[in-house]
PDB file of N, CA and C in Angstrom:
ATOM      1  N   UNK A   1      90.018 226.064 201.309  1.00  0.00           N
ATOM      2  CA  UNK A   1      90.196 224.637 201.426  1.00  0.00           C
ATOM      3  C   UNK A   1      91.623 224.224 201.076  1.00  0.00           C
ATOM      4  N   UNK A   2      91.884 224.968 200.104  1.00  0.00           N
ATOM      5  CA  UNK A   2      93.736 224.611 199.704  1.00  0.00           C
ATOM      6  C   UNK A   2      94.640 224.841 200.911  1.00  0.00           C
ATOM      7  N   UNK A   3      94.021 225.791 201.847  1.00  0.00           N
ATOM      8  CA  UNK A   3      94.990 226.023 203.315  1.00  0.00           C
ATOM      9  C   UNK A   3      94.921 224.447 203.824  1.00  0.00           C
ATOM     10  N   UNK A   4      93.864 224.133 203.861  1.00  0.00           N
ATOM     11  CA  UNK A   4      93.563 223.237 204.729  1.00  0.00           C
ATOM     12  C   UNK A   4      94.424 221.729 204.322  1.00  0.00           C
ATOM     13  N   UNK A   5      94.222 221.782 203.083  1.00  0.00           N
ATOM     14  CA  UNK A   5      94.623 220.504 202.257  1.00  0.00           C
ATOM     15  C   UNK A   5      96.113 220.385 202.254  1.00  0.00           C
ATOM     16  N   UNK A   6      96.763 221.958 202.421  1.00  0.00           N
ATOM     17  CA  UNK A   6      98.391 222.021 202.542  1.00  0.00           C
ATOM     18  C   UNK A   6      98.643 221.613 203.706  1.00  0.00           C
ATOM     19  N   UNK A   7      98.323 222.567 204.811  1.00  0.00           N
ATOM     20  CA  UNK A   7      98.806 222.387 206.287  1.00  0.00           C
ATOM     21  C   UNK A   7      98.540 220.394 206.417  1.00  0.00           C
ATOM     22  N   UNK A   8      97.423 219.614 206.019  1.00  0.00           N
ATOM     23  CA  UNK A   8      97.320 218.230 206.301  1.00  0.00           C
ATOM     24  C   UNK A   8      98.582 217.762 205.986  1.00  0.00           C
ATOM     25  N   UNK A   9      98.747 218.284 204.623  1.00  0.00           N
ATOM     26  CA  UNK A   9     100.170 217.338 203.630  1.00  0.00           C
ATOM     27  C   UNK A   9     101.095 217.517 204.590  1.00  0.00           C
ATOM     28  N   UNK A  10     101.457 218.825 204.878  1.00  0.00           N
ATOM     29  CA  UNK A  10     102.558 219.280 205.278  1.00  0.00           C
ATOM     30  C   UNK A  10     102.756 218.942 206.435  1.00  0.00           C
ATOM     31  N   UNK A  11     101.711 218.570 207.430  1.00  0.00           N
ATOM     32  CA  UNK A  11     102.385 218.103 208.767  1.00  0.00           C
ATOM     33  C   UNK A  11     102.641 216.376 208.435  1.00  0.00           C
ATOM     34  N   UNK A  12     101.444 215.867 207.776  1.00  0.00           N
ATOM     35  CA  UNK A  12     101.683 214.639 207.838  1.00  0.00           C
ATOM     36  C   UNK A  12     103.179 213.754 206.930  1.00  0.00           C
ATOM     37  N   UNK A  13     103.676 214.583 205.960  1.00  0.00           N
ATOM     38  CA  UNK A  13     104.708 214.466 205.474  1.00  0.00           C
ATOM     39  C   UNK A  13     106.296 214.867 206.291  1.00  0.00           C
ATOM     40  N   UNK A  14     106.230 215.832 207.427  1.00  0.00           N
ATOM     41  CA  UNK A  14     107.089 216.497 208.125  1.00  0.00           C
ATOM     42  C   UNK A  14     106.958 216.465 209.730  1.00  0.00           C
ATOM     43  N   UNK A  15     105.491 216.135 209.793  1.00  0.00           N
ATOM     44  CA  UNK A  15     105.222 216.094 211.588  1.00  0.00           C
ATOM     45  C   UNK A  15     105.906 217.282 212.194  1.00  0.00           C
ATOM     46  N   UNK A  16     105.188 218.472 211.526  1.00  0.00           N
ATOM     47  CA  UNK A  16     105.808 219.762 211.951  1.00  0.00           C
ATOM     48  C   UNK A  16     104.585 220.621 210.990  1.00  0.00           C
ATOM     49  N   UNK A  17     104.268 221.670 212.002  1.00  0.00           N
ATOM     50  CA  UNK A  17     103.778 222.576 211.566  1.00  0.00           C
ATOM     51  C   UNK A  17     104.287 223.682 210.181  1.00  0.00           C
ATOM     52  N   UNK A  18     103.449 223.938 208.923  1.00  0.00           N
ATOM     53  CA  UNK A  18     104.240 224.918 208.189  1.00  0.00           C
ATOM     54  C   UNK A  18     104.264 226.265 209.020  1.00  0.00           C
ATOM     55  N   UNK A  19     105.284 226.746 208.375  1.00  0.00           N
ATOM     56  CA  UNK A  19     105.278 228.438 208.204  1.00  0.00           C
ATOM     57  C   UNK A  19     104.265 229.481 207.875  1.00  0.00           C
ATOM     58  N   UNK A  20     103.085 229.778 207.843  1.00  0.00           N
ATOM     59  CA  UNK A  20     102.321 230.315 207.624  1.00  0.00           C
ATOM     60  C   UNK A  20     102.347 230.644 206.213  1.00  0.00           C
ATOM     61  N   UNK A  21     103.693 231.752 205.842  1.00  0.00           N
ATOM     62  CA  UNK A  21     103.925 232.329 204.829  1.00  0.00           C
ATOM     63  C   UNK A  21     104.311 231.332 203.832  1.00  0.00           C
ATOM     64  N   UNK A  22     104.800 229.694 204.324  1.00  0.00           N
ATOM     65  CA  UNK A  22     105.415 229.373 203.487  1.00  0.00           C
ATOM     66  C   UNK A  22     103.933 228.249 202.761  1.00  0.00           C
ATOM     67  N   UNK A  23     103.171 228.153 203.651  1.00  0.00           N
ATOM     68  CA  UNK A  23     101.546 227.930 203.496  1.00  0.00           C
ATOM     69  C   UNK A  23     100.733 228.686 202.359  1.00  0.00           C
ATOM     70  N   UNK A  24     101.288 230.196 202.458  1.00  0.00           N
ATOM     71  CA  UNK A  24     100.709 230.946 201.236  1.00  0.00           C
ATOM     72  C   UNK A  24     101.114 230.901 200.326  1.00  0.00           C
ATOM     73  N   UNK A  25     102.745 231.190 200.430  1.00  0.00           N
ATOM     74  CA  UNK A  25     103.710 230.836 198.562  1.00  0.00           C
ATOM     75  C   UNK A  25     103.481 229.612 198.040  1.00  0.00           C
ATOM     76  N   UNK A  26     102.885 228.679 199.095  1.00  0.00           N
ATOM     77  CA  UNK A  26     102.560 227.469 198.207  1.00  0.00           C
ATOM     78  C   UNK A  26     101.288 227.184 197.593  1.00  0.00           C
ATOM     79  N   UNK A  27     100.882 227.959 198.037  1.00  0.00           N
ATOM     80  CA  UNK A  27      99.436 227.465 197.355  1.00  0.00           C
ATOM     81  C   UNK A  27      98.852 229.232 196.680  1.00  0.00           C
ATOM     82  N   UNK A  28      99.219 230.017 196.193  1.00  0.00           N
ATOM     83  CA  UNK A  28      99.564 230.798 195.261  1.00  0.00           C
ATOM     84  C   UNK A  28      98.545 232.238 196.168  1.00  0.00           C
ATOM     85  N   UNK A  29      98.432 232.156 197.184  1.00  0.00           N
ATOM     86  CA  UNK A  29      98.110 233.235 198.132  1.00  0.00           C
ATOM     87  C   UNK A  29      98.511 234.396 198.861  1.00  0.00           C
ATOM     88  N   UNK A  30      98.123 235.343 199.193  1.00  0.00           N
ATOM     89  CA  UNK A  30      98.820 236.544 199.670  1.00  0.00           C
ATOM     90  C   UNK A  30      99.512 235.788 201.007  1.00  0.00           C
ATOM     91  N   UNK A  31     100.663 236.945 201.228  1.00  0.00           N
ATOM     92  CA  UNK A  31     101.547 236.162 202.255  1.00  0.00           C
ATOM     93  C   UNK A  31     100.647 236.073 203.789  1.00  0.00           C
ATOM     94  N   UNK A  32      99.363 236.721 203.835  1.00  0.00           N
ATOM     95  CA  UNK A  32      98.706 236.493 205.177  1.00  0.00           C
ATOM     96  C   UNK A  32      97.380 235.846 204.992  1.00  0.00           C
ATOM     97  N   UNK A  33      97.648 234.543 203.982  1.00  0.00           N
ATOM     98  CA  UNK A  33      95.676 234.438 204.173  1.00  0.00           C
ATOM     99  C   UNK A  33      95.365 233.333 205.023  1.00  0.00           C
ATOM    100  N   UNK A  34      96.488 232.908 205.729  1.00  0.00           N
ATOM    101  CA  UNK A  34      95.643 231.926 206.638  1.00  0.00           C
ATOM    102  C   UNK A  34      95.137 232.681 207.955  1.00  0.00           C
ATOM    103  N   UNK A  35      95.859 234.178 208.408  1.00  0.00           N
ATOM    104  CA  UNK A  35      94.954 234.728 208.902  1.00  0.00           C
ATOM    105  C   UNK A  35      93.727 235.759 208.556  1.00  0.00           C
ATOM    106  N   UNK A  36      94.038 235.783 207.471  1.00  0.00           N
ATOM    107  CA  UNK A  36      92.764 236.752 206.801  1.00  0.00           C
ATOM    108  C   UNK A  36      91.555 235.840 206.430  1.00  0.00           C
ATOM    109  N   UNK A  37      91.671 234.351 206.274  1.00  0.00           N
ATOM    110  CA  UNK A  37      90.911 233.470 206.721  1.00  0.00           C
ATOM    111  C   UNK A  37      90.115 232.743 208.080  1.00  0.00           C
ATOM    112  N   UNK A  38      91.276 232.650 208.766  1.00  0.00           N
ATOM    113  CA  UNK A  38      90.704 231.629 209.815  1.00  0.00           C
ATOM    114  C   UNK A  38      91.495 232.685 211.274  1.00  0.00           C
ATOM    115  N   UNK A  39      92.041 234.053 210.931  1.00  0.00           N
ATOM    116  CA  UNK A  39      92.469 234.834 212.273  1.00  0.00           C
ATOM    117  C   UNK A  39      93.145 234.436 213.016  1.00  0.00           C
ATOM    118  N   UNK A  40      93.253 233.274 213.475  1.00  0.00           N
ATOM    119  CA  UNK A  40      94.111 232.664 214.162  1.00  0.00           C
ATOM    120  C   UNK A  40      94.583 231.312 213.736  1.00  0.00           C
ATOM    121  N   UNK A  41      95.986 231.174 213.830  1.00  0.00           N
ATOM    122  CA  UNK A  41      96.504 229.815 212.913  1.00  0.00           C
ATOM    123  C   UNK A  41      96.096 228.711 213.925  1.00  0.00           C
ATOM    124  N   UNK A  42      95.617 228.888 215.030  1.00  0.00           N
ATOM    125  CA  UNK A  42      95.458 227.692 215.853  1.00  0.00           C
ATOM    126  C   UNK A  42      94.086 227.226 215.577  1.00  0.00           C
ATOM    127  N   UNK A  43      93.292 227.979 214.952  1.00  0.00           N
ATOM    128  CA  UNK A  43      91.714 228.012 214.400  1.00  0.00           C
ATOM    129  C   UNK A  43      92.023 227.085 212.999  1.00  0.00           C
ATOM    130  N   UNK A  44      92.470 227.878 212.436  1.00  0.00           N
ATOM    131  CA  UNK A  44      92.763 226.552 211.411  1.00  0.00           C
ATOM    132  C   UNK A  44      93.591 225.120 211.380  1.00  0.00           C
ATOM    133  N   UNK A  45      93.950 225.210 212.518  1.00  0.00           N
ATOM    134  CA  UNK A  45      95.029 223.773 212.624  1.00  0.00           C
ATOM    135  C   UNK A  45      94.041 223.208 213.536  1.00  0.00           C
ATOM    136  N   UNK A  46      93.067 223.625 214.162  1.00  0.00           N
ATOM    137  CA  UNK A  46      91.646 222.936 214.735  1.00  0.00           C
ATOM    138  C   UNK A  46      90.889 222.056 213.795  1.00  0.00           C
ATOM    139  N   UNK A  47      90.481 223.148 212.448  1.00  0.00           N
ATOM    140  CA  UNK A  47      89.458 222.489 211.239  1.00  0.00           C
ATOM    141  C   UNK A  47      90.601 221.636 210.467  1.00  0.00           C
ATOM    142  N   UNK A  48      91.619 221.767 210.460  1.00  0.00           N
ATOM    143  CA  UNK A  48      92.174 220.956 209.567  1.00  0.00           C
ATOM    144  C   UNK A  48      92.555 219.292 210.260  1.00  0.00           C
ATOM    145  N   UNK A  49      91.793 219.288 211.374  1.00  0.00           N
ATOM    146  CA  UNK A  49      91.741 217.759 211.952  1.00  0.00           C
ATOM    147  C   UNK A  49      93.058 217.441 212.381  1.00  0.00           C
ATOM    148  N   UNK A  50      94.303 218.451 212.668  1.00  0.00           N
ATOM    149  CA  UNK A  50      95.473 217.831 213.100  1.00  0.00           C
ATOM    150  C   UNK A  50      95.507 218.049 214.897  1.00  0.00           C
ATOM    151  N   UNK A  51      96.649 217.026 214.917  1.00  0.00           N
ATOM    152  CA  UNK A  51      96.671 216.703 216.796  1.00  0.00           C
ATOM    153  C   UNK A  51      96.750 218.127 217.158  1.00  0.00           C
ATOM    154  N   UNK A  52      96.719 218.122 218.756  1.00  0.00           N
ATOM    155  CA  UNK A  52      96.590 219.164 219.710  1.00  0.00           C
ATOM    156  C   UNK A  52      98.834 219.493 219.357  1.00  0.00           C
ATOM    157  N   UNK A  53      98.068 221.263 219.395  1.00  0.00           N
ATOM    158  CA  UNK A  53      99.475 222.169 219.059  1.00  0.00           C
ATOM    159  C   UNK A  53     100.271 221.902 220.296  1.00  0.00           C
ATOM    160  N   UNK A  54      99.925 221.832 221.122  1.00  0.00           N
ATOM    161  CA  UNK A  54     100.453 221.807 222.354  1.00  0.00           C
ATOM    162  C   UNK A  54     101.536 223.123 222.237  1.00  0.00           C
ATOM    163  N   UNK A  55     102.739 223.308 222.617  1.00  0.00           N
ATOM    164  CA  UNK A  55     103.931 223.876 223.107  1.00  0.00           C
ATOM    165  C   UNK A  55     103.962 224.636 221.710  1.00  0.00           C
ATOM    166  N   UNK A  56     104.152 224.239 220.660  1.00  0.00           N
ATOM    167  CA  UNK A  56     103.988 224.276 219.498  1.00  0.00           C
ATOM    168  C   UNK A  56     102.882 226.153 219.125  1.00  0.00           C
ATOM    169  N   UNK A  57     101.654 225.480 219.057  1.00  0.00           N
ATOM    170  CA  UNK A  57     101.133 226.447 219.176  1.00  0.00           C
ATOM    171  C   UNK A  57     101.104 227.710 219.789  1.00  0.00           C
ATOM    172  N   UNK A  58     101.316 227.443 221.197  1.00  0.00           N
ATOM    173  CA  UNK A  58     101.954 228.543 222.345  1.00  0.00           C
ATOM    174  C   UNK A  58     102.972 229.852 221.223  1.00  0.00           C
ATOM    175  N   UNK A  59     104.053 229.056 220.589  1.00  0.00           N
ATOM    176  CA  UNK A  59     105.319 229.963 220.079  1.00  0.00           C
ATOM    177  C   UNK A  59     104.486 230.524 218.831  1.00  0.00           C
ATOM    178  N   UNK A  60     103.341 229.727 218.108  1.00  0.00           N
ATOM    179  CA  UNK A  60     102.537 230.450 217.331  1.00  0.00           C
ATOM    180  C   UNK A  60     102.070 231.435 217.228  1.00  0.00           C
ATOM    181  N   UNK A  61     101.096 231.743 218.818  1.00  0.00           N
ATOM    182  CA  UNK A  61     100.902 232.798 219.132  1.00  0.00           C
ATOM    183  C   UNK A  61     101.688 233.975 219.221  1.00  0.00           C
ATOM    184  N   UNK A  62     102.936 233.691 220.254  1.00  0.00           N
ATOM    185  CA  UNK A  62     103.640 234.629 220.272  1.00  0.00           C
ATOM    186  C   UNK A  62     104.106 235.209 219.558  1.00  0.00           C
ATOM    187  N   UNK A  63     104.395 234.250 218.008  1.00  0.00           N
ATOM    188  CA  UNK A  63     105.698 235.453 217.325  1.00  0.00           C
ATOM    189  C   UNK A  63     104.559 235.438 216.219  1.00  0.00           C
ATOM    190  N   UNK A  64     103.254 235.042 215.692  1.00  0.00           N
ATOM    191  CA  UNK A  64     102.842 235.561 214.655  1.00  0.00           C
ATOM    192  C   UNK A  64     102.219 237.016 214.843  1.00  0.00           C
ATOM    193  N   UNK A  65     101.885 237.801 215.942  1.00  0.00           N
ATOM    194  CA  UNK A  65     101.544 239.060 215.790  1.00  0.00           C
ATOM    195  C   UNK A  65     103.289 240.104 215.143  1.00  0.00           C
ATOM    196  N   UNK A  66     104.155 239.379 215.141  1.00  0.00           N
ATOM    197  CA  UNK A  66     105.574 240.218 215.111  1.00  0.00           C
ATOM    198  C   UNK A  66     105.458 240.105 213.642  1.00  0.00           C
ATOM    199  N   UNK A  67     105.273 238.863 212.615  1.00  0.00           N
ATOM    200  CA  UNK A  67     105.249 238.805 211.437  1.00  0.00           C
ATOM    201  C   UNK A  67     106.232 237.903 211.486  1.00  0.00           C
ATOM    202  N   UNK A  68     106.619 236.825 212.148  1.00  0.00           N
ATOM    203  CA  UNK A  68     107.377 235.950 212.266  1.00  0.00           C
ATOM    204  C   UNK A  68     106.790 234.554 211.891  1.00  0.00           C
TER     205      UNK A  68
END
């Protein structure tokens, strides 16, 4: 739930998606648990009630299998 409660803050304060990793150092988690949670970050930016990723998401996909 703390993923969830960050990624809200964090877009609605920035209107920008976090960093995944920077999602975990903040809320005191291993550097991969929003996918060891929810597998795909677009799965959790679904439950966390924020707008459609659009273009956004797309570059998600791509560079989070690299570790980017």
């Amino acid at each position: 739930m703390d993923i969830l409660k960050f990624m809200r803050r964090y877009c609605k304060d920035y209107n920008f998606f976090p960093i995944l990793r920077f999602v975990c150092k903040n809320i005191g988690q291993p550097r991969d648990c929003v996918v060891e949670k929810f597998m795909e970050p677009v799965i959790a930016w679904k439950i966390a009630g924020l707008p459609n990723p659009g273009d956004e998401g797309n570059l998600m996909r791509k560079w989070e299998p690299l570790g980017f």
